[in-house]
N, C-alpha and C. Protein backbone atom coordinates (compact mmCIF):
# COMPACT_ATOMS: atom_id res chain seq x y z
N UNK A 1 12.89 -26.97 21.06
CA UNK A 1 13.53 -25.65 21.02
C UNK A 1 13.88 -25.29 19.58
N UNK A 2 14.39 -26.35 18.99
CA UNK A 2 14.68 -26.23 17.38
C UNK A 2 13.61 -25.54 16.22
N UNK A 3 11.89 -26.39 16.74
CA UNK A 3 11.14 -25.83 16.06
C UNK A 3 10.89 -23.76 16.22
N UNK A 4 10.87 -24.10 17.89
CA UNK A 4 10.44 -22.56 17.88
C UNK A 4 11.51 -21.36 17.73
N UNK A 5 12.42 -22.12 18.05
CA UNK A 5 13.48 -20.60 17.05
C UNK A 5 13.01 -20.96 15.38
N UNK A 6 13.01 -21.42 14.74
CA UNK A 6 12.44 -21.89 13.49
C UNK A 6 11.23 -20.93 12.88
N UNK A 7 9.80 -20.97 14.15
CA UNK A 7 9.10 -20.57 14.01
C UNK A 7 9.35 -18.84 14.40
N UNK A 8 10.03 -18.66 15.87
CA UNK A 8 10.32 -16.97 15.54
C UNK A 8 10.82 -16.60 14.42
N UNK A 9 11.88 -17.63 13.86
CA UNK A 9 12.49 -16.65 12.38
C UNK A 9 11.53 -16.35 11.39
N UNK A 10 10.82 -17.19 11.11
CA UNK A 10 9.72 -17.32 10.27
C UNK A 10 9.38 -16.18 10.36
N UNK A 11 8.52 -15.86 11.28
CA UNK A 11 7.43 -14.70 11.71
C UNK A 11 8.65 -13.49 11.46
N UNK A 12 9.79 -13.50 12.04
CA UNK A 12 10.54 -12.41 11.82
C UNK A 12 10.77 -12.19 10.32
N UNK A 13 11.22 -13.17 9.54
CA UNK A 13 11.35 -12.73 8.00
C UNK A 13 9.96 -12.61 7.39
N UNK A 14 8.60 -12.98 7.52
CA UNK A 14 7.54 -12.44 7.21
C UNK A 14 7.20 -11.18 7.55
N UNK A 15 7.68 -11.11 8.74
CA UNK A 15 6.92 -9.39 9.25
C UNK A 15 7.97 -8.30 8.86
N UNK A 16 9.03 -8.50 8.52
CA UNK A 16 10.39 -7.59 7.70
C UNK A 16 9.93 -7.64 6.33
N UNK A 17 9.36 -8.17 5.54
CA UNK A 17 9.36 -8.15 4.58
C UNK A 17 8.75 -6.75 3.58
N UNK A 18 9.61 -5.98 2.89
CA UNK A 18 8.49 -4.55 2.59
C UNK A 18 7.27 -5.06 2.10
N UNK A 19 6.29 -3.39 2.35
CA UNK A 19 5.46 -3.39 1.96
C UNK A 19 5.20 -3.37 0.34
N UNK A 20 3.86 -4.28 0.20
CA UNK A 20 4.26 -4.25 -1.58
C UNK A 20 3.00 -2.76 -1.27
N UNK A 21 3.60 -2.26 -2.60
CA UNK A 21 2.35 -0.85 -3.19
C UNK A 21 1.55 -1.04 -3.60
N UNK A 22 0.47 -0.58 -3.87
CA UNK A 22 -0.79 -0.53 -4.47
C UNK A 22 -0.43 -0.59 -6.05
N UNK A 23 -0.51 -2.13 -6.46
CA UNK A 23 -0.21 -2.13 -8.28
C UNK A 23 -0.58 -1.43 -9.11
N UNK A 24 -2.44 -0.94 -8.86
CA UNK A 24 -3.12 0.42 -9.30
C UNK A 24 -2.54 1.74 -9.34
N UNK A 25 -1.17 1.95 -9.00
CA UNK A 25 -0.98 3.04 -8.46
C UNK A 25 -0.26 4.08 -10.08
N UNK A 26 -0.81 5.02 -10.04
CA UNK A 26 -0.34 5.74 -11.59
C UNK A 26 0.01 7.01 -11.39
N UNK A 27 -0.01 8.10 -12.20
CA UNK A 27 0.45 9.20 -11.66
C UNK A 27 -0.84 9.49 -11.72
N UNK A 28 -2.13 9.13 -12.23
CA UNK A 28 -3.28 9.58 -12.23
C UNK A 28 -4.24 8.93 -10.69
N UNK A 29 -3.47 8.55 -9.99
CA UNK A 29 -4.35 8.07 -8.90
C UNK A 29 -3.61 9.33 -7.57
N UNK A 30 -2.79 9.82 -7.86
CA UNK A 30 -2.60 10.79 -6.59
C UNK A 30 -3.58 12.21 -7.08
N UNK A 31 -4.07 12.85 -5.59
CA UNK A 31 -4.48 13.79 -5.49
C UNK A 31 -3.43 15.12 -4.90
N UNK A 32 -3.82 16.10 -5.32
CA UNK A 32 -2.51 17.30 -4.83
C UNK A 32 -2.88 18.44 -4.49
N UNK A 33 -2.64 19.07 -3.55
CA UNK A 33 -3.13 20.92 -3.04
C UNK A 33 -2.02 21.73 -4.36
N UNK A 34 -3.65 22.44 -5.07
CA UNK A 34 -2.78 23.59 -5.72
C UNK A 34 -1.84 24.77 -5.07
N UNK A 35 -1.09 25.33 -5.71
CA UNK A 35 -0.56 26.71 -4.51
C UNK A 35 -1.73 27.50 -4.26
N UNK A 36 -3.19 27.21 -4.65
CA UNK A 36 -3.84 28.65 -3.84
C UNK A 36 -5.16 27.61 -3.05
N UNK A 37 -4.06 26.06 -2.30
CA UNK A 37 -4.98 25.57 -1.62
C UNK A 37 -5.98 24.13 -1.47
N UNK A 38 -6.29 24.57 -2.75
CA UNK A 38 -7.55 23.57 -3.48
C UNK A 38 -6.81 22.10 -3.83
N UNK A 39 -7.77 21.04 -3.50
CA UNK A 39 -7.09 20.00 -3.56
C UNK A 39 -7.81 19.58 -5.44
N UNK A 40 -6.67 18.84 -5.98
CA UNK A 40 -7.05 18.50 -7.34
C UNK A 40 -6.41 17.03 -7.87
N UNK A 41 -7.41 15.88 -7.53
CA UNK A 41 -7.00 15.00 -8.14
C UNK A 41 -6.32 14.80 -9.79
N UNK A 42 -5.21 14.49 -10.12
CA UNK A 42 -4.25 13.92 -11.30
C UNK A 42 -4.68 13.69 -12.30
N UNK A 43 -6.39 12.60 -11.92
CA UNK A 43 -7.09 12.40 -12.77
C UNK A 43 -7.43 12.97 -13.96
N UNK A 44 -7.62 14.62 -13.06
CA UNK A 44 -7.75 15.55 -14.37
C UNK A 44 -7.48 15.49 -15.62
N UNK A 45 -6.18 15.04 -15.85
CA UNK A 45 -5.41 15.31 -16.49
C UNK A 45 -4.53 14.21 -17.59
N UNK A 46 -5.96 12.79 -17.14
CA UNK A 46 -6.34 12.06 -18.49
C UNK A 46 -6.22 12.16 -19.85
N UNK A 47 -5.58 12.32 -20.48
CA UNK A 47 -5.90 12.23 -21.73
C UNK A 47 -4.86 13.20 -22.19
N UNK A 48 -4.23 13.75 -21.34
CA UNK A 48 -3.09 15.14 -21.33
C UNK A 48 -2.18 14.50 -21.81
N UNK A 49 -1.21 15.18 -22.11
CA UNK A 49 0.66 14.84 -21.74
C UNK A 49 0.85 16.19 -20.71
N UNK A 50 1.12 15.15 -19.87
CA UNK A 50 2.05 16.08 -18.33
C UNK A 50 3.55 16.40 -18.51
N UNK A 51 4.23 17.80 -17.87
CA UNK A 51 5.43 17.65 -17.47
C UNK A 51 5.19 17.99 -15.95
N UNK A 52 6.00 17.33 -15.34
CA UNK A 52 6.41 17.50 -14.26
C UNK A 52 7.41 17.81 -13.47
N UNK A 53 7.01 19.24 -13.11
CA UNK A 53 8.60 19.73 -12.74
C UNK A 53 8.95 20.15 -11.33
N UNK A 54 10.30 19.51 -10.40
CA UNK A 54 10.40 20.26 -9.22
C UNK A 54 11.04 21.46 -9.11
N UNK A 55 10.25 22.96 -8.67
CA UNK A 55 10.77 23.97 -9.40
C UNK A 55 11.07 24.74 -7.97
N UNK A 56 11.75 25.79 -8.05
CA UNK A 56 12.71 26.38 -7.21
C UNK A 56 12.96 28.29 -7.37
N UNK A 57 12.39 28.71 -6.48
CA UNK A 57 12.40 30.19 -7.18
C UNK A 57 14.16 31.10 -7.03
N UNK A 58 14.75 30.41 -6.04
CA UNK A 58 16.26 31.05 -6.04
C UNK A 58 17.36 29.90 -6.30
N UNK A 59 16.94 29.46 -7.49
CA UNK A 59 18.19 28.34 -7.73
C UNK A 59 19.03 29.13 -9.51
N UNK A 60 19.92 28.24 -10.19
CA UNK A 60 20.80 28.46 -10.96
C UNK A 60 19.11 28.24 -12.51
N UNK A 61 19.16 27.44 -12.06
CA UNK A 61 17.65 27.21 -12.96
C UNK A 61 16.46 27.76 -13.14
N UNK A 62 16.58 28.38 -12.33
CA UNK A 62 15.49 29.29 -11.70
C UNK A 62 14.36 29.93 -13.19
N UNK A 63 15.58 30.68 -14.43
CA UNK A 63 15.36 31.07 -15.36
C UNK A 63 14.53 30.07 -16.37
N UNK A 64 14.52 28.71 -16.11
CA UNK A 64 13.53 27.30 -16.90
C UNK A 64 12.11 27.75 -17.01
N UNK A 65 11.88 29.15 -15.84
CA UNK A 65 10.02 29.13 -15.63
C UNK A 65 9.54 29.30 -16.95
N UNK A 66 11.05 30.62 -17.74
CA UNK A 66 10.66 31.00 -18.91
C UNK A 66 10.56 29.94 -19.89
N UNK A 67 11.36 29.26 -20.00
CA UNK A 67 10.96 28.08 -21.15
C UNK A 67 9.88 27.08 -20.91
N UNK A 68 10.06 26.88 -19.90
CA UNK A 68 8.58 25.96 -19.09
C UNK A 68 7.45 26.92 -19.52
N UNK A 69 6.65 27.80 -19.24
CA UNK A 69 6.19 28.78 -20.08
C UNK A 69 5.51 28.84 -21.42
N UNK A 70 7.02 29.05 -22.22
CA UNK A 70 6.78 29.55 -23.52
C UNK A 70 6.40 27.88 -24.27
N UNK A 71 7.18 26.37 -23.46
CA UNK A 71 6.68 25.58 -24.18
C UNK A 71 4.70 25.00 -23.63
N UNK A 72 4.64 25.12 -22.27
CA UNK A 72 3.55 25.50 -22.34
C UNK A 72 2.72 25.99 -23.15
N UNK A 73 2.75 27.24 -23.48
CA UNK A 73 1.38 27.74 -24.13
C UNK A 73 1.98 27.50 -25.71
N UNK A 74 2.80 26.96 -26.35
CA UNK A 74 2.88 26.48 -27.53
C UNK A 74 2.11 25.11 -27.68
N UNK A 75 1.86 24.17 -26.30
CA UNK A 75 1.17 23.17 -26.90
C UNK A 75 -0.03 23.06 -25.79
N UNK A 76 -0.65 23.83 -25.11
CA UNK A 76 -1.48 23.63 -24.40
C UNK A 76 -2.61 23.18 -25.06
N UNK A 77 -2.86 24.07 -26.23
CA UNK A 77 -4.37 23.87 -27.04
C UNK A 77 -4.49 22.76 -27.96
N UNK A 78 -2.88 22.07 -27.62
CA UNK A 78 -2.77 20.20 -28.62
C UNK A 78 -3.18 19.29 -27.03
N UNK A 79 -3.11 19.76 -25.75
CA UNK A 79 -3.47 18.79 -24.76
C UNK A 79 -2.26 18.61 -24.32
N UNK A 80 -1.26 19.27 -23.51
CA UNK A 80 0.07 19.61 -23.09
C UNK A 80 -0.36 20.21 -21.93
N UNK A 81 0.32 20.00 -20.79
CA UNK A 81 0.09 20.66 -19.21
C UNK A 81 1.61 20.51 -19.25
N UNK A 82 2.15 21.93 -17.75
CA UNK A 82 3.24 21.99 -17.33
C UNK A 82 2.86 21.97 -15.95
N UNK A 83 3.64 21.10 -15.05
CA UNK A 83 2.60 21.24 -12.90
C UNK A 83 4.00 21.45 -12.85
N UNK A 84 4.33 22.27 -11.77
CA UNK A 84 5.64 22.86 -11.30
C UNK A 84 4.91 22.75 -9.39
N UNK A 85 6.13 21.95 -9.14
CA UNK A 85 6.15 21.09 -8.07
C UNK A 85 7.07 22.36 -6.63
N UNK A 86 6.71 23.17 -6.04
CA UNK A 86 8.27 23.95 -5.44
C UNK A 86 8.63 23.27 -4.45
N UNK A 87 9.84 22.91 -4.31
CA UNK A 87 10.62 21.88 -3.26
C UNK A 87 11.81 22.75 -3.04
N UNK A 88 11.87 22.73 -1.33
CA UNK A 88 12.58 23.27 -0.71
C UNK A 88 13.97 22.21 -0.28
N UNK A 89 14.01 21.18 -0.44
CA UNK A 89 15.49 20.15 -0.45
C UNK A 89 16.33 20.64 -0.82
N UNK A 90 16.57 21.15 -2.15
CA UNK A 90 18.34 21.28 -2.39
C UNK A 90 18.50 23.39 -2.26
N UNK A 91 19.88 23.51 -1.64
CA UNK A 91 20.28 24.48 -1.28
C UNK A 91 18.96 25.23 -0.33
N UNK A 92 18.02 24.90 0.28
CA UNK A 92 16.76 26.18 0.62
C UNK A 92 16.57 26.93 -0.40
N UNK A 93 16.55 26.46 -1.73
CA UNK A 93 16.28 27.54 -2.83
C UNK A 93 15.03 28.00 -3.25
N UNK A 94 13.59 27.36 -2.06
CA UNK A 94 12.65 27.71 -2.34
C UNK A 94 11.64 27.74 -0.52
N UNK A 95 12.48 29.23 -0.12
CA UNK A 95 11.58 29.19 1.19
C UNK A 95 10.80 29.49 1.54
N UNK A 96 9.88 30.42 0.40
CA UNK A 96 9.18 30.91 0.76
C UNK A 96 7.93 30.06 0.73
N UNK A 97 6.40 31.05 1.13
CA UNK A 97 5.71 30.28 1.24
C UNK A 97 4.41 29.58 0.05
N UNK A 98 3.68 29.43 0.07
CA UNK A 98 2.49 28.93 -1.29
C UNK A 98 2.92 30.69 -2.26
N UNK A 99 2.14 31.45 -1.35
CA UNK A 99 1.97 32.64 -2.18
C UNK A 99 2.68 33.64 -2.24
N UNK A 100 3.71 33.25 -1.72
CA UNK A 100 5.17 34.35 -2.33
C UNK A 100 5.68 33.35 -3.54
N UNK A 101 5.58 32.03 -3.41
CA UNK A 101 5.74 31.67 -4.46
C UNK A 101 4.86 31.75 -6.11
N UNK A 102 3.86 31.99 -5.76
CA UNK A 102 2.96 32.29 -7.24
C UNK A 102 3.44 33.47 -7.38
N UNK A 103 3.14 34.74 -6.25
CA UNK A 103 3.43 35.65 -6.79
C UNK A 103 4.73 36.25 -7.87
N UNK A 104 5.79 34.95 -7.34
CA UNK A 104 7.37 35.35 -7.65
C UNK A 104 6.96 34.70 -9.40
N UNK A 105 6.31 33.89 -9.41
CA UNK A 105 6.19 33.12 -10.96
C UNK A 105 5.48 33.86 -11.79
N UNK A 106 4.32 34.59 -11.16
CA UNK A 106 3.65 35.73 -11.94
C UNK A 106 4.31 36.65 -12.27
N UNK A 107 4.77 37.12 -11.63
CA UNK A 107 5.77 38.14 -11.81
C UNK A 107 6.89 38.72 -12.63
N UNK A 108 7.84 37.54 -12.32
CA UNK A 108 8.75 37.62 -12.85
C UNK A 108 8.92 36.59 -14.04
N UNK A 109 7.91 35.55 -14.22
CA UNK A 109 8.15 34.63 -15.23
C UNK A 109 6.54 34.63 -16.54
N UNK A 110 5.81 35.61 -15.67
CA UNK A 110 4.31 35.61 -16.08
C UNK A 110 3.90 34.13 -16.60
N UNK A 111 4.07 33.17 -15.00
CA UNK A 111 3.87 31.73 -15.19
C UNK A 111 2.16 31.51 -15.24
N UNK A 112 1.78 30.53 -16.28
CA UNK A 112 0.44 30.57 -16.70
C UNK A 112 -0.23 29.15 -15.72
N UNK A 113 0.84 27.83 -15.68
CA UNK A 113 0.84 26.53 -16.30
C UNK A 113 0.24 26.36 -14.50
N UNK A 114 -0.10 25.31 -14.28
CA UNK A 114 -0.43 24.91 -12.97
C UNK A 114 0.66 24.71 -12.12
N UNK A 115 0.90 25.81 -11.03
CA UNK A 115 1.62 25.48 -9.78
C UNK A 115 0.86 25.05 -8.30
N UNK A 116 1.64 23.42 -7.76
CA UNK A 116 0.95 23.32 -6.74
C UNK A 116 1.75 23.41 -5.55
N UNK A 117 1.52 23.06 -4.41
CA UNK A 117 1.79 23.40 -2.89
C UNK A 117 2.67 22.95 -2.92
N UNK A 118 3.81 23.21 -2.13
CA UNK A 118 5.21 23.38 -2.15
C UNK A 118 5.02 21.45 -1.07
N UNK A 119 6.02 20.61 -1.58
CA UNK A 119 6.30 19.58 -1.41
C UNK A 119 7.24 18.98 -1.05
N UNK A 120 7.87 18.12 -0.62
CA UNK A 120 8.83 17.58 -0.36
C UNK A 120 9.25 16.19 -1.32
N UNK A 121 10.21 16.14 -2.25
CA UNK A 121 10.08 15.49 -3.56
C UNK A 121 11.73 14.57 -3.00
N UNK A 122 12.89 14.94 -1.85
CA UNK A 122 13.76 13.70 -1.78
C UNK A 122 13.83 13.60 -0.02
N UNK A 123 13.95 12.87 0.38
CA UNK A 123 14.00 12.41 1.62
C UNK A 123 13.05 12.32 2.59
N UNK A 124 13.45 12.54 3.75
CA UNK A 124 12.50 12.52 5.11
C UNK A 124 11.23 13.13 4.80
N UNK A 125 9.83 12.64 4.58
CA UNK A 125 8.54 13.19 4.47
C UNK A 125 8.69 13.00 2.49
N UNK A 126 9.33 12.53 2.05
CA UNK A 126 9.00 12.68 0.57
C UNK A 126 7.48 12.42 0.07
N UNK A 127 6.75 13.12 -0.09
CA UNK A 127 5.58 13.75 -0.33
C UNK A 127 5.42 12.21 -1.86
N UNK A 128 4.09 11.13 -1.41
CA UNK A 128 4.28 9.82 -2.30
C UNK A 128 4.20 10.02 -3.59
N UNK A 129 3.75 10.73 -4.63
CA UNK A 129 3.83 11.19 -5.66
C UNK A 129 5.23 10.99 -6.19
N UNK A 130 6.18 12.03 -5.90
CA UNK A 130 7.74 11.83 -5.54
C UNK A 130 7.97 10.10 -5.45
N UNK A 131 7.30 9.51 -4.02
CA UNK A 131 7.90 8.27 -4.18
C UNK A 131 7.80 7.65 -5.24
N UNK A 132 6.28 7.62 -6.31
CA UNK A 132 5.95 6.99 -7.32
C UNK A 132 7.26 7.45 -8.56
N UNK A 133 7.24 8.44 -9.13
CA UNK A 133 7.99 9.15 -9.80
C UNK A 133 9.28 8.55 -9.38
N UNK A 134 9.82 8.47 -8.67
CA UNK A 134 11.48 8.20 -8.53
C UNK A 134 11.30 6.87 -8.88
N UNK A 135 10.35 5.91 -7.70
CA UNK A 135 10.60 4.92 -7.78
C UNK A 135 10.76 4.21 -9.33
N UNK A 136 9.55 4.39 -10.19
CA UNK A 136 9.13 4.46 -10.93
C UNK A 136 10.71 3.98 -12.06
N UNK A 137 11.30 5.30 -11.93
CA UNK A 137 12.42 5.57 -12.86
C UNK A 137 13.58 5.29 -12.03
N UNK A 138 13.38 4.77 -11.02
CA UNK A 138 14.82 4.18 -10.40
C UNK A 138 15.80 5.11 -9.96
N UNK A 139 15.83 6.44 -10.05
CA UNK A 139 16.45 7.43 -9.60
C UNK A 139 15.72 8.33 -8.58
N UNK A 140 16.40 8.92 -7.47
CA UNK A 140 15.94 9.86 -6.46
C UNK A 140 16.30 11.38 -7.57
N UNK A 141 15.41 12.62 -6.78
CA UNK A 141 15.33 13.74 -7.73
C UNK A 141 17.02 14.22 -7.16
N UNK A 142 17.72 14.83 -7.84
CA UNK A 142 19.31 15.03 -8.10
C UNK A 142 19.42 16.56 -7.87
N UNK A 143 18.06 17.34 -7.95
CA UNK A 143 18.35 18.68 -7.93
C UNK A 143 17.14 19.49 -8.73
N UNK A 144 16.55 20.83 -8.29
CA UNK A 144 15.65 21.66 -8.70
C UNK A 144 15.43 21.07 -10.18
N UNK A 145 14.03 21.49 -10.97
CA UNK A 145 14.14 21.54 -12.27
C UNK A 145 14.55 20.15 -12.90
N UNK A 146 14.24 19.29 -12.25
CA UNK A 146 13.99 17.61 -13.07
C UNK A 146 12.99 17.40 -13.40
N UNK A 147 12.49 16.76 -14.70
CA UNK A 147 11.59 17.26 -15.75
C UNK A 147 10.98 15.68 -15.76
N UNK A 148 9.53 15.31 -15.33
CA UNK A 148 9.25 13.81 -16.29
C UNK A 148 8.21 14.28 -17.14
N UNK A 149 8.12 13.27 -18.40
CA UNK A 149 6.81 13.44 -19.05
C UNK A 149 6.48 12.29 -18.81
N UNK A 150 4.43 12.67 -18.96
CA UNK A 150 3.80 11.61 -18.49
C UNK A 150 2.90 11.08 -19.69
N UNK A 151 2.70 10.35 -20.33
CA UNK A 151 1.57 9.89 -21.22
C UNK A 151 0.29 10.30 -20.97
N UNK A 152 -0.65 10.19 -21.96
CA UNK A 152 -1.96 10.55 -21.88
C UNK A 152 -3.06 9.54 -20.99
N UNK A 153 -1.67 8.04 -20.95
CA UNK A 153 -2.62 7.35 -19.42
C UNK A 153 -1.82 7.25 -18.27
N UNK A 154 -1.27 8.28 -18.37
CA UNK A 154 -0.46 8.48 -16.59
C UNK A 154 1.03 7.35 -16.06
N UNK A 155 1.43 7.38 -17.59
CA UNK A 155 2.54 6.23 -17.46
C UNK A 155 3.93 7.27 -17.72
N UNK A 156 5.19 7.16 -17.03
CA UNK A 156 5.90 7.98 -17.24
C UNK A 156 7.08 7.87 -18.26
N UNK A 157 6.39 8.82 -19.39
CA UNK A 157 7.41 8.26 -20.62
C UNK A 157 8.88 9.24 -20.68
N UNK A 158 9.41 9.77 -20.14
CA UNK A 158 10.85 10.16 -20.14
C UNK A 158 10.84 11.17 -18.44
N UNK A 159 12.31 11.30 -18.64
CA UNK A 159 12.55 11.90 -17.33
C UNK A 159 14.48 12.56 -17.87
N UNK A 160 14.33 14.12 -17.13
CA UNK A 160 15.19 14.91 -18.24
C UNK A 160 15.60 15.61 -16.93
N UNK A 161 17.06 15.58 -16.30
CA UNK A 161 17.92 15.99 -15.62
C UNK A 161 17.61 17.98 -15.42
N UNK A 162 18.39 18.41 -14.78
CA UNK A 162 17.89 19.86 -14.26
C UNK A 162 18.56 20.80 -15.44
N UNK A 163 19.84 20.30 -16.02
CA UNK A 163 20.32 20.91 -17.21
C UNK A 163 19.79 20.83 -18.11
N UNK A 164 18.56 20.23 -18.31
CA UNK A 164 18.03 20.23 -20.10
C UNK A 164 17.02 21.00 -19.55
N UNK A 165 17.33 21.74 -20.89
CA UNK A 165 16.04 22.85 -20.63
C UNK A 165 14.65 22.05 -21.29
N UNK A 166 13.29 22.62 -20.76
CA UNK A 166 12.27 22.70 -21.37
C UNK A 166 12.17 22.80 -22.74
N UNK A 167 13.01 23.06 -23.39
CA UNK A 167 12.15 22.99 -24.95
C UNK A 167 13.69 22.92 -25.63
N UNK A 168 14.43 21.91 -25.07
CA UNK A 168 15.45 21.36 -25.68
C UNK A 168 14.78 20.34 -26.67
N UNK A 169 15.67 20.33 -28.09
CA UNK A 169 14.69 19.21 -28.57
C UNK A 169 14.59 17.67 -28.46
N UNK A 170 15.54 17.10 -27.44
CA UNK A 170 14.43 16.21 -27.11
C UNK A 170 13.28 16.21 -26.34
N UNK A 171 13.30 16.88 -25.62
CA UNK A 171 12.43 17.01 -24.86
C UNK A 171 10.62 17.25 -25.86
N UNK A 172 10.93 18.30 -26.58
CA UNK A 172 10.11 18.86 -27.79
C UNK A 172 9.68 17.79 -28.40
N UNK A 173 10.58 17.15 -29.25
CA UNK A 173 10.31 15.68 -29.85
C UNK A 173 9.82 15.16 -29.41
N UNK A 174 9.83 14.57 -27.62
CA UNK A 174 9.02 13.57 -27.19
C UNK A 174 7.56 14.01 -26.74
N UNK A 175 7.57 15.18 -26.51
CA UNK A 175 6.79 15.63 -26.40
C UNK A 175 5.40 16.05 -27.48
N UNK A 176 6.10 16.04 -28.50
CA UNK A 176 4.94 16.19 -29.75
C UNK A 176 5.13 14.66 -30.02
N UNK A 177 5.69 13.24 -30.05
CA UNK A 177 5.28 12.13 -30.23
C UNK A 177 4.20 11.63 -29.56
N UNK A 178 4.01 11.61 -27.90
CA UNK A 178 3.09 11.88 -27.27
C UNK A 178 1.55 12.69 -27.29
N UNK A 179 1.86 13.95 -27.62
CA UNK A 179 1.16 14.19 -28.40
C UNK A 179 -0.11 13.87 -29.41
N UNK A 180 0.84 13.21 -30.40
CA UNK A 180 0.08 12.25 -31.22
C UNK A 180 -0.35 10.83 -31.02
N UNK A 181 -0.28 10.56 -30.12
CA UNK A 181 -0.77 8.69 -29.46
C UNK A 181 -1.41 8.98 -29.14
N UNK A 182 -2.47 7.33 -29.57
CA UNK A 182 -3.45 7.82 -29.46
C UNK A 182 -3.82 7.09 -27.75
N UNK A 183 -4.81 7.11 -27.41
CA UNK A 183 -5.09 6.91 -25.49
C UNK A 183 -4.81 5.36 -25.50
């Protein structure tokens, strides 16, 4: 009797044990639906510096599209991307749907930078990208407009709270250090 309670525990602390992740796993191995649909592997975007932002069309932040934006097309043509992520988690500040949301960024922010399909970035259904990203940096997302940058091989070199704006200068700084590294 001794052995086989022995042996159920066994099997019970083996089969509890989490799942390990795929070690391969980078920000360049997820694939993502743009907002108008189209699916676009990460890959793309090799050799880039990424920001990554969860963005929100009726939040306090809301106004970041503009600096997200303007630092955009200041370094796009050095190999700089901005992906604006819309997540509906904190307050419902983003209910609408794919294309009330472009339209609201065109519009009112004349957003250039790549926006994709509205996601789920903290809790129940957190969309794995999100899981990588948090996990990654040890923090869950805190609120609209949390900012990571990603290296030119998909490694995540900073991560910048919902109060720092886009082209605060650290953000700027790390961003033109990056920049210049080489792959």
């Amino acid at each position: 009797m001794k052995y086989l309670l022995l042996a159920v525990l066994t099997v019970t602390v083996l089969t509890a044990q989490p799942k390990k992740e795929n070690a391969m796993s980078t920000f360049h191995s997820f694939t993502m639906t743009t907002i108008d649909g189209k699916e676009r592997p990460l890959s793309e975007y090799k050799g880039k510096v990424v920001m990554v932002v969860n963005v929100a069309s009726f939040c306090g932040y809301t106004p970041q599209y503009k600096e997200l934006e303007a630092v955009y097309k200041k370094y796009k043509d050095k190999g700089f991307v901005v992906l604006g992520f819309p997540a509906n988690e904190f307050g419902k500040q983003e209910p609408g749907k794919d294309e009330d949301i472009a339209a609201f960024c065109e519009r009112n922010y004349g957003v250039t930078f790549d926006l994709f399909s509205k996601i789920v970035v903290k809790g129940d259904g957190i969309h794995p990208l999100y899981q990588y990203l948090t996990k990654e940096t040890g923090e869950e997302i805190g609120w609209n407009f949390t900012k990571f940058l990603i290296d030119k091989n998909g490694a995540i070199a900073g991560r910048y709270a919902s109060r720092v704006k886009p082209d605060a200068n650290e953000i700027i700084a790390k961003i033109e250090s990056l920049l210049v590294q080489k792959k």
